[in-house]
N, C-alpha and C. Protein backbone atom coordinates (compact mmCIF):
# COMPACT_ATOMS: atom_id res chain seq x y z
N UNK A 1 -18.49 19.18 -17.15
CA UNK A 1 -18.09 17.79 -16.96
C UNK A 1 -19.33 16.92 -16.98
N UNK A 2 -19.18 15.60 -17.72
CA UNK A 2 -20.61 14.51 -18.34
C UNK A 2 -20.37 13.87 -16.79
N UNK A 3 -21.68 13.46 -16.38
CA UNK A 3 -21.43 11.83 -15.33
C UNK A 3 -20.48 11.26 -15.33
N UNK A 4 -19.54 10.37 -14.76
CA UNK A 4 -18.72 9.38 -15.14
C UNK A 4 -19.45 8.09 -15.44
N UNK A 5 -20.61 7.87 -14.88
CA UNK A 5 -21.31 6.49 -15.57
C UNK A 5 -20.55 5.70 -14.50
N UNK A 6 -20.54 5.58 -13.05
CA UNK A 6 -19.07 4.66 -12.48
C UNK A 6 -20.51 3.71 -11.57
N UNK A 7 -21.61 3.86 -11.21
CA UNK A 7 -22.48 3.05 -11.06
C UNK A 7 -22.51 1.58 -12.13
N UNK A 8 -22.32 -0.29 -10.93
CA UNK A 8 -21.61 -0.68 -11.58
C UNK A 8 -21.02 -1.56 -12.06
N UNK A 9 -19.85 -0.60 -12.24
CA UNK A 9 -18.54 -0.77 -12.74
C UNK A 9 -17.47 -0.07 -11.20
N UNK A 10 -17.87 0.28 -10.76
CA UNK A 10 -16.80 1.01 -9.32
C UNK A 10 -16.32 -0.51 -8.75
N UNK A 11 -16.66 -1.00 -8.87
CA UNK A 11 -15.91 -2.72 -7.47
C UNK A 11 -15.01 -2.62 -8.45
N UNK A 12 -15.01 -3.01 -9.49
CA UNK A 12 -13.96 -3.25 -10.91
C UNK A 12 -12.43 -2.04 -10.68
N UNK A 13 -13.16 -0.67 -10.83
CA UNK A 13 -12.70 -0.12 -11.18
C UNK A 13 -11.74 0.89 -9.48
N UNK A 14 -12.26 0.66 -8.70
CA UNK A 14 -11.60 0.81 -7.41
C UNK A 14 -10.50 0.09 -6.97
N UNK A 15 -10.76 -1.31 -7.66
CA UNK A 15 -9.40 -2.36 -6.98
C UNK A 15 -7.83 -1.46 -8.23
N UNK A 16 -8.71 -1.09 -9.29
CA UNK A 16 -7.43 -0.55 -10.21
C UNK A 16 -7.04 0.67 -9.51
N UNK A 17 -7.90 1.24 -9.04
CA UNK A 17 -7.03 2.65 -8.69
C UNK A 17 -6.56 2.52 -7.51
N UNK A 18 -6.52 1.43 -6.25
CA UNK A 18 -5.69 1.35 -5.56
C UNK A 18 -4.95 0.87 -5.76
N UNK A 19 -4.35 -0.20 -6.68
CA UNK A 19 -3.08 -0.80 -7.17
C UNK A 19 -2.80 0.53 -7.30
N UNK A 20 -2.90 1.56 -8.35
CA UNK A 20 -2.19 2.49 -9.02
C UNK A 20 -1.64 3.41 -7.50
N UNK A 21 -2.53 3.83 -6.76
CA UNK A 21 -2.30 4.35 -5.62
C UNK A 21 -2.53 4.07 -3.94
N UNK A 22 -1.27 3.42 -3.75
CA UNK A 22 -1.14 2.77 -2.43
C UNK A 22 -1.94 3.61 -1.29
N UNK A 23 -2.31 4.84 -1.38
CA UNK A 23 -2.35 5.33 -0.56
C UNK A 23 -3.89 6.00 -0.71
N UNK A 24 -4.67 5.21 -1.41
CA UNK A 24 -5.99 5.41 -1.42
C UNK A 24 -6.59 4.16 -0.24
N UNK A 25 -7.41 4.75 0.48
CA UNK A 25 -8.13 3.95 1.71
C UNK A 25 -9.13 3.59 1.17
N UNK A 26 -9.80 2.63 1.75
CA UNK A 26 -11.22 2.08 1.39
C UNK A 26 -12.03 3.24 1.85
N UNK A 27 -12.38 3.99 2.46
CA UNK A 27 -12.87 5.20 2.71
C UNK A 27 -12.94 6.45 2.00
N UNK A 28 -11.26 6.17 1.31
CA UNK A 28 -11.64 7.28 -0.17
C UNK A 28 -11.89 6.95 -1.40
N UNK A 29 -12.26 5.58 -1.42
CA UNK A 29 -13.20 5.01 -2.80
C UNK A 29 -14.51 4.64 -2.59
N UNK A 30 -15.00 4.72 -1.48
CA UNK A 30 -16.45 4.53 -0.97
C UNK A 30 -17.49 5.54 -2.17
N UNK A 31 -17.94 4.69 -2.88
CA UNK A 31 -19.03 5.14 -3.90
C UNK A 31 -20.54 4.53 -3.41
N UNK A 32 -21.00 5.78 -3.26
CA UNK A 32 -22.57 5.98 -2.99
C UNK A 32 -22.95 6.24 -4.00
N UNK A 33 -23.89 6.15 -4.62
CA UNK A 33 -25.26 6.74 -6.02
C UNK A 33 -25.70 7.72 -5.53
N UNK A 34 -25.35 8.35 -6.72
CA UNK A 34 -25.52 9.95 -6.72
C UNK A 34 -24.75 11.27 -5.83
N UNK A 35 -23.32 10.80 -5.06
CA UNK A 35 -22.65 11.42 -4.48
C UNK A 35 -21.06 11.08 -5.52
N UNK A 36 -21.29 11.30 -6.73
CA UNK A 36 -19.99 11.42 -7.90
C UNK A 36 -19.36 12.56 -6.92
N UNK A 37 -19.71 13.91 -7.00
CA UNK A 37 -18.79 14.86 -6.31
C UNK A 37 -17.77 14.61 -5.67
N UNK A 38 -18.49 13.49 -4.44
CA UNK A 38 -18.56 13.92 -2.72
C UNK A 38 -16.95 12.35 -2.81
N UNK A 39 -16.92 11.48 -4.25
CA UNK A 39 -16.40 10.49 -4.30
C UNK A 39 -14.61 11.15 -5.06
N UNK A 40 -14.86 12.05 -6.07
CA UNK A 40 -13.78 13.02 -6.73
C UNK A 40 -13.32 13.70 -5.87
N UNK A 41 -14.16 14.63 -4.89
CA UNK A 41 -13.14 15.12 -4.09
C UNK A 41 -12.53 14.29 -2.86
N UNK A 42 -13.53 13.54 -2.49
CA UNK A 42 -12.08 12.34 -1.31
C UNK A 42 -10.91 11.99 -2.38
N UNK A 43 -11.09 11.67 -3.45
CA UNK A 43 -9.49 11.19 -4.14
C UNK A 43 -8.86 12.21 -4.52
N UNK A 44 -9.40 13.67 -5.16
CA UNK A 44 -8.28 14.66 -5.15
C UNK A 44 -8.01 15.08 -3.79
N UNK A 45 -8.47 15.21 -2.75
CA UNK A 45 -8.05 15.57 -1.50
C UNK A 45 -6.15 14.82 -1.39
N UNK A 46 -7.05 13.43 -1.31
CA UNK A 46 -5.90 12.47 -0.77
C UNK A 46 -4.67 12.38 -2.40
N UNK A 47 -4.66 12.67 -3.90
CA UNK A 47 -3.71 12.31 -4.49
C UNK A 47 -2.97 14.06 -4.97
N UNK A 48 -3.82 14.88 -3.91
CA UNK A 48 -3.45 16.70 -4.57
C UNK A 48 -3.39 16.47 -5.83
N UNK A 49 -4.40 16.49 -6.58
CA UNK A 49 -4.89 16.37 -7.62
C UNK A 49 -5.79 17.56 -8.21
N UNK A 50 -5.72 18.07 -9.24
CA UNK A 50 -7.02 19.05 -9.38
C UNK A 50 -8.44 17.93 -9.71
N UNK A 51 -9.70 18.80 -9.96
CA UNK A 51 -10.89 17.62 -10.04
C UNK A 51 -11.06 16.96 -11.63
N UNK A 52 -10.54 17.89 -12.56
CA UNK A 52 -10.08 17.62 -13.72
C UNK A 52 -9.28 16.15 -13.71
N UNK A 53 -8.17 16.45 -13.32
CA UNK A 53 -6.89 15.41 -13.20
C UNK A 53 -7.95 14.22 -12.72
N UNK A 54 -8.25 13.71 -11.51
CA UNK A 54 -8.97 13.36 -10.82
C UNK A 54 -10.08 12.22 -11.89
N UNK A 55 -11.01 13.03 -12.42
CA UNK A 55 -11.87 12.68 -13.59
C UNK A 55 -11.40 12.29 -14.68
N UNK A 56 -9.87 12.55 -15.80
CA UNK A 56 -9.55 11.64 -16.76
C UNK A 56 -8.80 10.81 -15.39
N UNK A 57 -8.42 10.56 -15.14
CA UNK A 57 -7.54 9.25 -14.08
C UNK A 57 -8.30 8.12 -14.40
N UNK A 58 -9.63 8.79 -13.37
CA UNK A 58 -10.91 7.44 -12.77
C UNK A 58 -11.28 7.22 -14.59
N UNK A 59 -11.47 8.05 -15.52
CA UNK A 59 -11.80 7.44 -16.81
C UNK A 59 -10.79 6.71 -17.50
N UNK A 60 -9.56 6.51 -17.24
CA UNK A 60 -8.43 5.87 -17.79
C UNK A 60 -8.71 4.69 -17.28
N UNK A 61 -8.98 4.31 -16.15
CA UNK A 61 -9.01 3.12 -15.78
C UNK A 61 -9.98 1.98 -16.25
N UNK A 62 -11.14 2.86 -16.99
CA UNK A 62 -12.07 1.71 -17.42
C UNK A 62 -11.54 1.47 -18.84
C-alpha cells in the first residue's frame, strides 16, 4: 500500500467522510503527520471495515 498523500487535504476530506458516516467522532479522524496507520485503523475499528476497504473509501473521497 502507497502513502495516501492526506497531509493537507484531511480538513477537506474528513468533513466528507463524516457526512458519509454519522458515526465517525472527531477523535476517529484526528490526523497527525506521519501516524497514516494509527488514523486507518481508528476508522476501520469504528466502520468494521478491513484496512484495504478503509484505504479505497478515504481515496474515493478526494
Amino acid at each position: 500500500m502507497d502513502k495516501l498523500e492526506l497531509k493537507g487535504r484531511w480538513n477537506e476530506l474528513k468533513g466528507k467522510a463524516k457526512q458519509q458516516y454519522a458515526e465517525l467522532t472527531d477523535d476517529d479522524v484526528k490526523y497527525e503527520e506521519g501516524k497514516d496507520d494509527e488514523l486507518i485503523g481508528r476508522i476501520q475499528t469504528r466502520l468494521g471495515k478491513t484496512k484495504d476497504e478503509v484505504v479505497e473509501w478515504i481515496r474515493s473521497l478526494g
